[in-house]
N, C-alpha and C. Protein backbone atom coordinates (compact mmCIF):
# COMPACT_ATOMS: atom_id res chain seq x y z
N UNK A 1 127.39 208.71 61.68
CA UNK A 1 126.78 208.49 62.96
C UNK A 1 126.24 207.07 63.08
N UNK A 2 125.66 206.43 61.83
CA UNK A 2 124.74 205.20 61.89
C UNK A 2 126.49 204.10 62.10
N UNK A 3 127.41 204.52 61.80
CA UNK A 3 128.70 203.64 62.01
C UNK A 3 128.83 203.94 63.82
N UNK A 4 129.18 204.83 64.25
CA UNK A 4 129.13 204.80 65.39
C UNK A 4 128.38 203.80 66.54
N UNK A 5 127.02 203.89 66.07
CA UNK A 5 126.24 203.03 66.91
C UNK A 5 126.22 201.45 66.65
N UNK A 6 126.72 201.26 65.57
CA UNK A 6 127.23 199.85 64.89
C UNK A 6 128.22 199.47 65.97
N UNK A 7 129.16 199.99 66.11
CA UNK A 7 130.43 199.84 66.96
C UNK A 7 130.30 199.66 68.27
N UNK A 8 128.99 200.45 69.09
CA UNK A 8 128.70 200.35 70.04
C UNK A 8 127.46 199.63 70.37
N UNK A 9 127.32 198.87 69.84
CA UNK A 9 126.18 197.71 69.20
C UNK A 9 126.64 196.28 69.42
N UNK A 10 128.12 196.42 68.49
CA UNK A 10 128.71 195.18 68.88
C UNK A 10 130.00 195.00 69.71
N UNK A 11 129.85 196.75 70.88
CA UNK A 11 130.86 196.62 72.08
C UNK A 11 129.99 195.73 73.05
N UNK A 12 128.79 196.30 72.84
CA UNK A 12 127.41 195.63 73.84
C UNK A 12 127.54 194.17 74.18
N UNK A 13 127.47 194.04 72.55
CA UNK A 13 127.38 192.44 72.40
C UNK A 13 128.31 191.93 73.04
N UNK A 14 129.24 192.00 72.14
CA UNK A 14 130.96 191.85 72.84
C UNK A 14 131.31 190.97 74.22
N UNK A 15 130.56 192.28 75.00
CA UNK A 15 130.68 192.40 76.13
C UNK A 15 129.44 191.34 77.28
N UNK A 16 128.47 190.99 76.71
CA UNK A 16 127.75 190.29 77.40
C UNK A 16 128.19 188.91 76.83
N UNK A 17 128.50 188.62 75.29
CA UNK A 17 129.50 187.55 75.31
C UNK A 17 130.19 187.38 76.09
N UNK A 18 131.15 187.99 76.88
CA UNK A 18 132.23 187.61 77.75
C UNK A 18 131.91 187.57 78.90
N UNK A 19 131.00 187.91 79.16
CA UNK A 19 130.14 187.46 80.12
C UNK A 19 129.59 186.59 80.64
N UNK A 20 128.63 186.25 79.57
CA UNK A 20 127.95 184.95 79.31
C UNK A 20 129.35 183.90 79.36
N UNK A 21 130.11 184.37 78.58
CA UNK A 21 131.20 183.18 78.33
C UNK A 21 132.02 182.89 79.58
N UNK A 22 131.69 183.82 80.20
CA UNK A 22 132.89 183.57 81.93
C UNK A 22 131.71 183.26 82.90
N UNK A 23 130.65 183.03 83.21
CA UNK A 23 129.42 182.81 83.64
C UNK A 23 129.23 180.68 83.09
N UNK A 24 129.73 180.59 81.85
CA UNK A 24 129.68 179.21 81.79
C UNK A 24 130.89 178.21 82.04
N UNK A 25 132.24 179.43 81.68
CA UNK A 25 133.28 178.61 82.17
C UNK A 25 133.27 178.62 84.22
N UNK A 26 133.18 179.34 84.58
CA UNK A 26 132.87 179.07 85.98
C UNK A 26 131.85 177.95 86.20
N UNK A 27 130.33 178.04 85.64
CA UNK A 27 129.97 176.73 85.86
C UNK A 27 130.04 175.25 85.89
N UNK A 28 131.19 175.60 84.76
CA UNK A 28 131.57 174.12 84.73
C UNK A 28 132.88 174.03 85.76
N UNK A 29 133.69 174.87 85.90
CA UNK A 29 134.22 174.83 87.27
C UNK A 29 133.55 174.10 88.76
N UNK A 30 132.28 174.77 88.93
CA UNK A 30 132.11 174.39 90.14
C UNK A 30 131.34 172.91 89.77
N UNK A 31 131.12 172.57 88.65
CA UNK A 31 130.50 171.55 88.18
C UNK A 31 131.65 170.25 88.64
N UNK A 32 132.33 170.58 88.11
CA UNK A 32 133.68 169.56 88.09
C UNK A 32 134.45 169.63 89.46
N UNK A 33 134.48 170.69 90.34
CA UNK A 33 135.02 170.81 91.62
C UNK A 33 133.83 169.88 92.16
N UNK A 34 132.45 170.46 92.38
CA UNK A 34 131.59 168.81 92.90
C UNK A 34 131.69 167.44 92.31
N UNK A 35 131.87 167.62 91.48
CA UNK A 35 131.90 165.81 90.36
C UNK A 35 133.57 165.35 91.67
N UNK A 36 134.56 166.21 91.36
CA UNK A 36 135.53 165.71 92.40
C UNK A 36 135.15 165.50 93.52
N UNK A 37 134.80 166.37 94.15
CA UNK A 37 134.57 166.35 95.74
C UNK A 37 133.54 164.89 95.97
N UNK A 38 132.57 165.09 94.77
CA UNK A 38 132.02 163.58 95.45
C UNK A 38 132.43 162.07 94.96
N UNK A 39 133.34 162.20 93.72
CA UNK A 39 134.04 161.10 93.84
C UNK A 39 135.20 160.65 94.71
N UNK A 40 135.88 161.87 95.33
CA UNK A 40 136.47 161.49 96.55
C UNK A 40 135.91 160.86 97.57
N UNK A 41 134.14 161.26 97.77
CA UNK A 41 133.54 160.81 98.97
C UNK A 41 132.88 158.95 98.81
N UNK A 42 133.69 158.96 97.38
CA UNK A 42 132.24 157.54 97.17
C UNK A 42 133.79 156.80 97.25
N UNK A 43 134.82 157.61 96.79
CA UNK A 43 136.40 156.48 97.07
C UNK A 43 136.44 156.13 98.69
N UNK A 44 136.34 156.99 99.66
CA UNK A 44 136.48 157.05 100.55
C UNK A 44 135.65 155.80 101.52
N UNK A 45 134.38 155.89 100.78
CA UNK A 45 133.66 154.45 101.25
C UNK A 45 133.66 153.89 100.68
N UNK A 46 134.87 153.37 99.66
CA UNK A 46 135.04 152.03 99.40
C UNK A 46 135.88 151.52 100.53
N UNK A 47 136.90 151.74 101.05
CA UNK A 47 137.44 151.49 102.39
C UNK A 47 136.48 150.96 103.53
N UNK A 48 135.21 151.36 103.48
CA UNK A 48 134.45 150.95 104.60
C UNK A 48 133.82 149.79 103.75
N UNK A 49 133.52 150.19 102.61
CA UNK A 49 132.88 148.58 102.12
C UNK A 49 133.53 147.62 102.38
N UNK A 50 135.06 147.35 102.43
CA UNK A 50 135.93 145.99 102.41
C UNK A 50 135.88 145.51 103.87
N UNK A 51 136.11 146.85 104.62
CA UNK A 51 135.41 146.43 105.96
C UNK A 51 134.09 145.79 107.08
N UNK A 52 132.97 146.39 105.55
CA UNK A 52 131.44 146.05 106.02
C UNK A 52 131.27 144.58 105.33
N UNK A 53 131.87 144.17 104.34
CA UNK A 53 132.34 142.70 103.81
C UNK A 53 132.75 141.86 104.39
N UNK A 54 133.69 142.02 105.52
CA UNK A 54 134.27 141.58 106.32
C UNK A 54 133.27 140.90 107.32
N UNK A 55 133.02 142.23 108.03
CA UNK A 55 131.91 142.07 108.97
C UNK A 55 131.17 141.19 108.81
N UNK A 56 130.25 141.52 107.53
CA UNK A 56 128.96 140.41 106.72
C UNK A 56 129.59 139.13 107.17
N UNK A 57 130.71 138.89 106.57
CA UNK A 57 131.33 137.35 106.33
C UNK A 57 131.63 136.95 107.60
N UNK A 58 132.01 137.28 108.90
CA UNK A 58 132.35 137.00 110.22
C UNK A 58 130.93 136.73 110.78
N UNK A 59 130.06 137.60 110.93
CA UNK A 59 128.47 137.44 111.42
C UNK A 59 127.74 136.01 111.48
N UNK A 60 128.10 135.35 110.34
CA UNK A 60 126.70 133.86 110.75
C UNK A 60 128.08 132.83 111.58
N UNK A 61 129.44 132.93 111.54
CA UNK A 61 130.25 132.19 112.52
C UNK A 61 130.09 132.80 114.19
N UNK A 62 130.06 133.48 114.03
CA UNK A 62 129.46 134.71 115.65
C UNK A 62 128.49 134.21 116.20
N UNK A 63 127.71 134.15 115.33
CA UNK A 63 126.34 133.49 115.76
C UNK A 63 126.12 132.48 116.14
N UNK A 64 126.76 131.49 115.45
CA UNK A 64 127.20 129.88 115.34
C UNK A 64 127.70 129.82 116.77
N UNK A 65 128.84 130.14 117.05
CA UNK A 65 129.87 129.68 118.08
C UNK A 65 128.99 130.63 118.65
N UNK A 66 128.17 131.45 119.52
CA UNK A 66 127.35 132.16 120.72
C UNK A 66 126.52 131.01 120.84
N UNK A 67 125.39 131.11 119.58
CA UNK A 67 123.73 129.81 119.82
C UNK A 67 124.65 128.81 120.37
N UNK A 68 125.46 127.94 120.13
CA UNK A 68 126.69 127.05 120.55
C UNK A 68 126.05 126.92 122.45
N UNK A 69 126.46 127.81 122.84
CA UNK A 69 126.83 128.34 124.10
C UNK A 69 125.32 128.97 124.54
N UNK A 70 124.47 129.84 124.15
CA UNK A 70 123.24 130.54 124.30
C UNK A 70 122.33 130.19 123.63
N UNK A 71 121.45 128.69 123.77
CA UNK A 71 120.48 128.62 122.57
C UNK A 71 119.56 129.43 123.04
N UNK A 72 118.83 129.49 124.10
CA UNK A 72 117.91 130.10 124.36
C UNK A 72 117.93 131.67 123.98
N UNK A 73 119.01 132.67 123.63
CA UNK A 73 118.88 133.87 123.57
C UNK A 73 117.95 134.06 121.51
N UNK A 74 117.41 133.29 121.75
CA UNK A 74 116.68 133.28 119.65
C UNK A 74 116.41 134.45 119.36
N UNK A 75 116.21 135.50 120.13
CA UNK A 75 115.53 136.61 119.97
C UNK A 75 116.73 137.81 119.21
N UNK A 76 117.87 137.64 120.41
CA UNK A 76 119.26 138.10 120.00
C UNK A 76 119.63 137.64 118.41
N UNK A 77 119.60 136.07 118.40
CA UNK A 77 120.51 135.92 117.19
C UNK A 77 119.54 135.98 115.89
N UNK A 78 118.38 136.44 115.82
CA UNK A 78 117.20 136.77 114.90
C UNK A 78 117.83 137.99 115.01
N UNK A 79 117.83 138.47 115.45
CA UNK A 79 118.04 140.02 115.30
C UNK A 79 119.39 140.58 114.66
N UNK A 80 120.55 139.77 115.15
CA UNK A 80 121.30 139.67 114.12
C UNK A 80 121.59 139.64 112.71
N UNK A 81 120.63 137.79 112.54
CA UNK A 81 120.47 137.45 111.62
C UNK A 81 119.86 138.60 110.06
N UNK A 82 118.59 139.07 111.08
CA UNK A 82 118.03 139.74 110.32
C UNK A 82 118.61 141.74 109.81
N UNK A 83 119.72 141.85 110.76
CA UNK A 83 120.25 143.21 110.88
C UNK A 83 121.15 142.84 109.58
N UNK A 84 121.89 141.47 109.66
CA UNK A 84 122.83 141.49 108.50
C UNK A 84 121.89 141.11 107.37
N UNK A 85 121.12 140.84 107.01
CA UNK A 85 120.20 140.32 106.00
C UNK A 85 119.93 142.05 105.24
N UNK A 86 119.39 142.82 105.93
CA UNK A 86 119.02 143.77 105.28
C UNK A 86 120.12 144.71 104.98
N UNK A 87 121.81 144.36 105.61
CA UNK A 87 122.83 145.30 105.36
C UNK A 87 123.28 144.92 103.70
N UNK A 88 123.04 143.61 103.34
CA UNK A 88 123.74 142.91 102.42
C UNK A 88 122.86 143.29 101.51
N UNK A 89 121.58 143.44 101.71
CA UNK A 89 120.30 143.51 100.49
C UNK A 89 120.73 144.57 99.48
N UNK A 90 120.48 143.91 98.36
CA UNK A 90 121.08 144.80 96.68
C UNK A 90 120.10 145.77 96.84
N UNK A 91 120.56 146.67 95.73
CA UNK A 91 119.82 147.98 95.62
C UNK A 91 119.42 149.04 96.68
N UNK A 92 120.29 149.41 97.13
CA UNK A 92 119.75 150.14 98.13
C UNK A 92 120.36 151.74 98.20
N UNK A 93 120.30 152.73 98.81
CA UNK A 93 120.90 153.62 98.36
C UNK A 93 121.71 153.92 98.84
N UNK A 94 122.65 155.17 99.30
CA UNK A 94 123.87 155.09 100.40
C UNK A 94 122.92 155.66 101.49
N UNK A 95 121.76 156.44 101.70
CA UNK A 95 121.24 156.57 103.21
C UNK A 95 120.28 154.93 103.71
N UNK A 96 119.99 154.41 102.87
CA UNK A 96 119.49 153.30 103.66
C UNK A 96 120.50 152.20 103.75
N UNK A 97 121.65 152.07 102.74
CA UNK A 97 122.83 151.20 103.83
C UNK A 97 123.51 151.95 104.58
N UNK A 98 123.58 152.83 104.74
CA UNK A 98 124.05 153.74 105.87
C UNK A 98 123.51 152.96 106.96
N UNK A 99 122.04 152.95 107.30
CA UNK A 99 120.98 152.81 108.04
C UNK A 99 121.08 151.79 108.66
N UNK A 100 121.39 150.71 107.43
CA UNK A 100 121.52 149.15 107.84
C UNK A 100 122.86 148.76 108.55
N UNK A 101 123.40 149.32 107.98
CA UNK A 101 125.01 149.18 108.54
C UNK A 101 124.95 149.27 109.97
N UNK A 102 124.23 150.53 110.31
CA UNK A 102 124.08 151.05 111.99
C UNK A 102 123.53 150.09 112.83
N UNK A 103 122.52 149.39 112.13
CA UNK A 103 121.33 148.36 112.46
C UNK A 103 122.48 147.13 112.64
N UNK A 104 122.87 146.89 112.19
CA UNK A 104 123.82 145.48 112.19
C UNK A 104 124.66 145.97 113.58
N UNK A 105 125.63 147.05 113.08
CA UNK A 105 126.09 147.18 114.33
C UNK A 105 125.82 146.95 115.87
N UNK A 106 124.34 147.59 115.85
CA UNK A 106 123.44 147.75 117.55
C UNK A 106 123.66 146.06 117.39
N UNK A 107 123.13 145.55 116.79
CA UNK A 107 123.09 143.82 116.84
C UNK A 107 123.75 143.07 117.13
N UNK A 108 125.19 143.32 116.62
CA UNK A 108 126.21 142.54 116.90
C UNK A 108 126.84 143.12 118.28
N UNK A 109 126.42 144.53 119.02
CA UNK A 109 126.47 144.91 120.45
C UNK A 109 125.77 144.08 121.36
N UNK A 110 124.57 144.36 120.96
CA UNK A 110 123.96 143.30 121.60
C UNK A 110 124.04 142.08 122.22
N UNK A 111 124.37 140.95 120.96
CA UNK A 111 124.88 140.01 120.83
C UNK A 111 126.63 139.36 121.71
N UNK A 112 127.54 140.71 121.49
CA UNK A 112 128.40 140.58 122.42
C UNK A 112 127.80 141.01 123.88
N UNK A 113 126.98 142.08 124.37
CA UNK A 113 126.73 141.72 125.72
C UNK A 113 125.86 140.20 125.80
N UNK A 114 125.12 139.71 125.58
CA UNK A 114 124.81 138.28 125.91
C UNK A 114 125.91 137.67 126.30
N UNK A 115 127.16 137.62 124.85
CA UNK A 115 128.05 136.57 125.41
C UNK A 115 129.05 136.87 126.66
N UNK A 116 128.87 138.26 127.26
CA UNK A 116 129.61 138.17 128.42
C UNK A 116 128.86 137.38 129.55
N UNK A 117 127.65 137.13 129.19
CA UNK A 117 126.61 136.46 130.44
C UNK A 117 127.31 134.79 130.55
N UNK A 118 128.67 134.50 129.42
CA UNK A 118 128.44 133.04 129.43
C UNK A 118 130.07 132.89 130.01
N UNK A 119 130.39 132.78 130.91
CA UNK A 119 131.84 132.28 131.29
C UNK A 119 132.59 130.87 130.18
N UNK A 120 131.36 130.31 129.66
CA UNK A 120 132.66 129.04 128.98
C UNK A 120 132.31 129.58 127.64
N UNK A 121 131.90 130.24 127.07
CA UNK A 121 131.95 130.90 126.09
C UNK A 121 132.63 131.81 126.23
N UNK A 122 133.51 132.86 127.19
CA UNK A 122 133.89 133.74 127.15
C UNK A 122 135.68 133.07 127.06
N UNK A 123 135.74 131.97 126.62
CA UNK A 123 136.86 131.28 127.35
C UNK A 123 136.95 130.47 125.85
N UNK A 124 135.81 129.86 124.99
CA UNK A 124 136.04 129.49 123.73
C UNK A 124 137.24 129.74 122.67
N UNK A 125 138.48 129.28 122.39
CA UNK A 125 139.44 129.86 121.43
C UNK A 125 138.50 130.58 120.40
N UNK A 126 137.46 129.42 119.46
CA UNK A 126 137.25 130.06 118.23
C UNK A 126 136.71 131.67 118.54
N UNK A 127 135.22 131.41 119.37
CA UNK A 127 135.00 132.50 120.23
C UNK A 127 135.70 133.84 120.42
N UNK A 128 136.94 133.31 120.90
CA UNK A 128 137.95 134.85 121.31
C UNK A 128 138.51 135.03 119.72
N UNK A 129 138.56 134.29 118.51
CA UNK A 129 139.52 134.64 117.96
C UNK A 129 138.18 134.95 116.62
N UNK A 130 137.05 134.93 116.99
CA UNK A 130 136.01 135.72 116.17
C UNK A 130 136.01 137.03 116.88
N UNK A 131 135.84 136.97 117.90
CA UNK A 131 135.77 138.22 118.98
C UNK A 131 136.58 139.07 118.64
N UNK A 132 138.06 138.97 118.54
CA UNK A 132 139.47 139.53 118.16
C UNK A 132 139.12 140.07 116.76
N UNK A 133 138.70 139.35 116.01
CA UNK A 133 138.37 139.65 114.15
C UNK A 133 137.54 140.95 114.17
N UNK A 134 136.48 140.76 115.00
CA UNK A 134 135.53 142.07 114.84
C UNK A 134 136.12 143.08 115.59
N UNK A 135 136.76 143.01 116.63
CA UNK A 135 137.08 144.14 117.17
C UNK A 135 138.15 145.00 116.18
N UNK A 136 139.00 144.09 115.73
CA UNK A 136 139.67 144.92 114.11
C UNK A 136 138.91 145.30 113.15
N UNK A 137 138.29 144.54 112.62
CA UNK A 137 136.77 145.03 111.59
C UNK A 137 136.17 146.11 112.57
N UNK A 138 135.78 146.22 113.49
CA UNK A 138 134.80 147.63 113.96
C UNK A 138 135.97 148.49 113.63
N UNK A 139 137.35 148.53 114.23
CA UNK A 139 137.94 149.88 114.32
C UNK A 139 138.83 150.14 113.35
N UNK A 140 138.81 148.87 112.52
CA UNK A 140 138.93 149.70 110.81
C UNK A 140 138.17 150.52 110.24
N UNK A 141 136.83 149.98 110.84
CA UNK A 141 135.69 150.67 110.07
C UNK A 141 135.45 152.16 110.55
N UNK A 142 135.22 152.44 112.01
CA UNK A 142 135.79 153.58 112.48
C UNK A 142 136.75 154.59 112.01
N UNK A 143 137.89 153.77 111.42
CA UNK A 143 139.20 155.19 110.85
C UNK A 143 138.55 155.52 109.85
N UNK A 144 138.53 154.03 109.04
CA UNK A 144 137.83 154.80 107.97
C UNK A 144 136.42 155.70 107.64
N UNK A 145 135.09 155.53 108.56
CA UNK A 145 134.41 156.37 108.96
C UNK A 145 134.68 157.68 108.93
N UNK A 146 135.57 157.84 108.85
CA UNK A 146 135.95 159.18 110.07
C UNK A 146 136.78 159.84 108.41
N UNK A 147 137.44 159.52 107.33
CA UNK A 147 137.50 159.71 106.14
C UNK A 147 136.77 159.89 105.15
N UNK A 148 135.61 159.17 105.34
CA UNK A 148 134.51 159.05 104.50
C UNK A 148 133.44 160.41 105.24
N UNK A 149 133.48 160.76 106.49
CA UNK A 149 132.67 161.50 106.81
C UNK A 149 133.42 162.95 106.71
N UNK A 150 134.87 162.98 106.39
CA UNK A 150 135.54 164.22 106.00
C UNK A 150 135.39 164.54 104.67
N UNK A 151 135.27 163.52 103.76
CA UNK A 151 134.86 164.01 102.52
C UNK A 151 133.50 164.28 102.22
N UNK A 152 132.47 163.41 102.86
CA UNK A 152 131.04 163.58 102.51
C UNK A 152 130.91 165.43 103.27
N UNK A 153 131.60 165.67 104.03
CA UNK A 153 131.20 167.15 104.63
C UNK A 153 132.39 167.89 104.32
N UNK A 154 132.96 167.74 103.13
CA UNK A 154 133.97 168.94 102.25
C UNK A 154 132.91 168.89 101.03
N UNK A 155 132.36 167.62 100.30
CA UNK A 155 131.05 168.00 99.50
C UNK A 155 130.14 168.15 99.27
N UNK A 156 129.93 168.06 100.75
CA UNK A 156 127.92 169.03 101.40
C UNK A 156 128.71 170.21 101.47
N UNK A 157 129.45 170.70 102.40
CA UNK A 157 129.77 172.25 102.53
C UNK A 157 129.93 172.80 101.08
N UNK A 158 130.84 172.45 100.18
CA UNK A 158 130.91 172.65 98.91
C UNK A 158 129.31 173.11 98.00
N UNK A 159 128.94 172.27 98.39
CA UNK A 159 127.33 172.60 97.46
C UNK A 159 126.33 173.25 97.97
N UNK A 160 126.62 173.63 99.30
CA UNK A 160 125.80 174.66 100.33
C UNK A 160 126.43 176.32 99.74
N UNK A 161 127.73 176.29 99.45
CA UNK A 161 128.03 177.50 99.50
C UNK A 161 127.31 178.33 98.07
N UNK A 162 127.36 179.79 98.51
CA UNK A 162 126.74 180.53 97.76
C UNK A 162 127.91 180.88 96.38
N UNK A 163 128.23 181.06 95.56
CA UNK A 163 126.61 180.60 94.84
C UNK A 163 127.05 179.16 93.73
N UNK A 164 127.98 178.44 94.71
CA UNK A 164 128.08 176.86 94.01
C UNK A 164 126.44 176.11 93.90
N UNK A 165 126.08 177.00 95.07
CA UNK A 165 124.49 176.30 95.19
C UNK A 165 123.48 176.00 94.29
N UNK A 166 123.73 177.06 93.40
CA UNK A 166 122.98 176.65 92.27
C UNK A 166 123.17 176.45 91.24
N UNK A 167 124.58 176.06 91.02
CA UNK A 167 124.70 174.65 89.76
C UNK A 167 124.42 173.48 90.43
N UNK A 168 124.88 173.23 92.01
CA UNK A 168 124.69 171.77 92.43
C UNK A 168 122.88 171.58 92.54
N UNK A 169 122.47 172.75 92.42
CA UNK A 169 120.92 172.18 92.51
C UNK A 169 120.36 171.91 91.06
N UNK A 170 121.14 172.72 89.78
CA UNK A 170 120.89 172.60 89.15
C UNK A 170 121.20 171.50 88.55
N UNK A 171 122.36 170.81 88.98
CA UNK A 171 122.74 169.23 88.37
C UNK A 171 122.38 168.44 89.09
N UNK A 172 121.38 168.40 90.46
CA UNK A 172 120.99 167.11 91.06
C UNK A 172 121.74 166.64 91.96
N UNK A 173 123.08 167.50 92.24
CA UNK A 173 123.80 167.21 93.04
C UNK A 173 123.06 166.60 94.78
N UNK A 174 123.17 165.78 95.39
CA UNK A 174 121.96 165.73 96.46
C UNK A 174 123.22 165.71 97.49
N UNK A 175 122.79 166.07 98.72
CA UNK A 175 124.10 165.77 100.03
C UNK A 175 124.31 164.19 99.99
N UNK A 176 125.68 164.38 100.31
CA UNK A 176 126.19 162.95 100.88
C UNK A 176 126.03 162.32 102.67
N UNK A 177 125.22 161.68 102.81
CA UNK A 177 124.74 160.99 104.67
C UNK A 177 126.09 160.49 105.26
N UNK A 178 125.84 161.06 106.19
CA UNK A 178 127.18 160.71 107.02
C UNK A 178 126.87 159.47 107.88
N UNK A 179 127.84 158.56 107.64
CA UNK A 179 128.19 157.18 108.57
C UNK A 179 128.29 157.49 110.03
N UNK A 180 127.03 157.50 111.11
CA UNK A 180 127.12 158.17 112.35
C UNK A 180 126.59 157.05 112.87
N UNK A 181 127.15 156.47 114.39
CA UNK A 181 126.91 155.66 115.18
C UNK A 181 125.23 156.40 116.17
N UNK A 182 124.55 155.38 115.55
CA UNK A 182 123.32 156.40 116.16
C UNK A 182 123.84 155.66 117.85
N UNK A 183 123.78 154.36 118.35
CA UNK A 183 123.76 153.76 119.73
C UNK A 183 125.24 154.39 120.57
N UNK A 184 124.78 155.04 121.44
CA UNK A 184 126.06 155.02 122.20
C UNK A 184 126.45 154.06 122.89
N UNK A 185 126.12 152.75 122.63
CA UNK A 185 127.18 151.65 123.31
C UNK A 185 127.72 151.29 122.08
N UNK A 186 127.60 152.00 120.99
CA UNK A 186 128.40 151.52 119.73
C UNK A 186 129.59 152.23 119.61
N UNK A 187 129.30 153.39 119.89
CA UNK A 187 130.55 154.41 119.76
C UNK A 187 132.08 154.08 120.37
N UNK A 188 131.62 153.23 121.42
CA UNK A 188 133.29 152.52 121.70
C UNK A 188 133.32 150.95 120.87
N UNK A 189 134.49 150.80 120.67
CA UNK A 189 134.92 149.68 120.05
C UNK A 189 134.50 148.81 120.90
N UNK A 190 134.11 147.35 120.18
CA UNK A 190 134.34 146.46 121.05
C UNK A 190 135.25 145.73 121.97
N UNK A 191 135.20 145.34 123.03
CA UNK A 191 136.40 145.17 124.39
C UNK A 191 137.06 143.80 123.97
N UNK A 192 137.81 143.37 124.05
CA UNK A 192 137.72 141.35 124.32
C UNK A 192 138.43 141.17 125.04
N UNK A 193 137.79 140.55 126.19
CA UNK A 193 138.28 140.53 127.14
C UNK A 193 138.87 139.33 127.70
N UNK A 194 139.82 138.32 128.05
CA UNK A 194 140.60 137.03 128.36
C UNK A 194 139.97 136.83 129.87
């Protein structure tokens, strides 16, 4: 009899071993399905970085060739100045360059309505052919937006679901911020108009 319960002692065991043991291989499943999902989302905005690089680097010639034409608007091209200053600033995290990014954007809106106020500025070659540059830089940045915000919300939904939820809370997993045009005069591309 004392053999019997031996046997069913270590069916017990056995059995919560395989348990336990399919309880950790799943975790590392959903461990590694998020580790993917969000290295897809951080590939995805590298595409917008080469684009927000771009941008950066076009911005103090924008400015240049407008003050050119608008000295008096200082207020505009400070605001610029200072929208790209804090997009470029090191260390920051992806929701506060998120933030800044948006901030630059309203700025450089801005900045193009002024220059429709100027007929011989609107008529400038360099002018139109900075004008032309950003309007490709915005609606690169846009497609790619729009990639980067399909993956950041395949690996928020991912780590919301039950019960992935609690390995991603348990590894620190945090949501990924979506690249959203807060200004609706941002949401359309910029025009350039001849």
């Amino acid at each position: 009899m004392g053999a019997g319960i031996g046997i069913i002692a270590l069916g017990i065991i056995g059995l919560i071993a395989v348990v336990a043991l399919g309880l950790v291989l799943w975790g590392i499943g959903v461990y590694n399905s998020l580790t993917r999902s969000r290295i897809a989302a951080q590939g995805s905005f590298s595409g917008i970085d080469v684009e927000l690089k771009r941008r950066h680097d076009l911005v103090p010639n924008l400015v240049n060739t407008v003050k050119g034409y608008a000295a008096h608007e200082k207020q505009t091209f400070e605001s610029v100045i200072s929208a790209r200053a804090a997009a470029v600033r090191p260390g920051m995290n992806m929701d506060e360059r998120l933030k800044a990014e948006q901030g630059l954007g309203g700025a450089l809106g801005r900045l193009m309505a002024v220059a429709e106020a100027y007929p011989d500025l609107k008529a400038n070659q360099n002018f139109l052919q900075l004008q032309g540059e950003l309007s490709q830089i915005e609606n690169r940045i846009a497609g790619a937006r729009g990639g980067y915000n399909g993956a950041a919300q395949t690996f928020n939904s991912t780590a919301r679901q039950f019960p992935a939820l609690f390995i991603a809370r348990m590894c620190g997993f945090q949501d990924m911020p979506f690249f959203e045009v807060d200004d609706p005069a941002q949401r359309n591309a910029p025009q350039v108009q001849f």
